[in-house]
Protein backbone atom coordinates (compact mmCIF):
# COMPACT_ATOMS: atom_id res chain seq x y z
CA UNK A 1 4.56 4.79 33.00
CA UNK A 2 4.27 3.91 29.42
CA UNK A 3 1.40 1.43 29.65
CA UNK A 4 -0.51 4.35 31.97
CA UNK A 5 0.25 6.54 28.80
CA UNK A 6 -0.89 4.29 26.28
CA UNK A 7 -4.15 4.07 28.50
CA UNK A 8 -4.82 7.82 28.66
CA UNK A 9 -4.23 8.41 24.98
CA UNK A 10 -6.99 5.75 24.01
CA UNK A 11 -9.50 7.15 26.75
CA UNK A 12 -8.60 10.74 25.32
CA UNK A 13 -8.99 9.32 21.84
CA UNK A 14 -12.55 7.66 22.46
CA UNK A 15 -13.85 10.30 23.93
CA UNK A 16 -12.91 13.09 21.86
CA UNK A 17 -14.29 10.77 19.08
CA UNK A 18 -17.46 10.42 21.14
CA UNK A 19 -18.15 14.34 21.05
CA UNK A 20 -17.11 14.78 17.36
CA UNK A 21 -20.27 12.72 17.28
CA UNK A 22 -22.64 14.65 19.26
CA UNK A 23 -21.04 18.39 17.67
CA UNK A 24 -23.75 19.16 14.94
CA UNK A 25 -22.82 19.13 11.72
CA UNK A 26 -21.85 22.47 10.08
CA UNK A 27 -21.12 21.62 6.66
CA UNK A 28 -23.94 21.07 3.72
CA UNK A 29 -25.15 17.88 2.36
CA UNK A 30 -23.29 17.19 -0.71
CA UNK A 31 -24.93 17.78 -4.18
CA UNK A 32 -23.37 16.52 -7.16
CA UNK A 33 -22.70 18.65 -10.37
CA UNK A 34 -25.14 16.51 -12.38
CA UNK A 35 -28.13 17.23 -9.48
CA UNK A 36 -27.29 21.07 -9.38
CA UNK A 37 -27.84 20.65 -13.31
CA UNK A 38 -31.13 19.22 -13.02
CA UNK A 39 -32.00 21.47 -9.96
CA UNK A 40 -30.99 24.42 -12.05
CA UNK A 41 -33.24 23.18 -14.88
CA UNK A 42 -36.41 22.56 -13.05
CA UNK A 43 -36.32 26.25 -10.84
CA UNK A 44 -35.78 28.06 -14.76
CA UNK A 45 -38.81 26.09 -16.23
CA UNK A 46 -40.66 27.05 -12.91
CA UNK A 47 -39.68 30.41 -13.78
CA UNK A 48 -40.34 30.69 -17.05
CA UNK A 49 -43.80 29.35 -17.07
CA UNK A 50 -46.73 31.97 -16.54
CA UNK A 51 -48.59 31.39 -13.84
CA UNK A 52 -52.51 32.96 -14.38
């Protein structure tokens, strides 16, 4: 019993792992604070510049 057990929980494991993989990803690309800085800068010079 306990080594049929031990055998279903690593199937269940690998396969739940198997379709975290293939779930798409909900969650944003990390942007450090030092990129939103520069981002930031660049989109208010954009803004600020006249276009003719």
């Amino acid at each position: 019993m306990n080594r049929q057990k031990k055998i279903k929980q690593l199937l269940k494991a690998h396969a739940k792992k198997a379709s975290d993989k293939l779930a798409p990803k909900n969650k944003p690309k990390y942007i450090s604070k030092a990129e939103r800085l520069k981002l930031a800068a660049e989109s208010s010079d954009d803004s600020n510049t006249p276009s003719e």
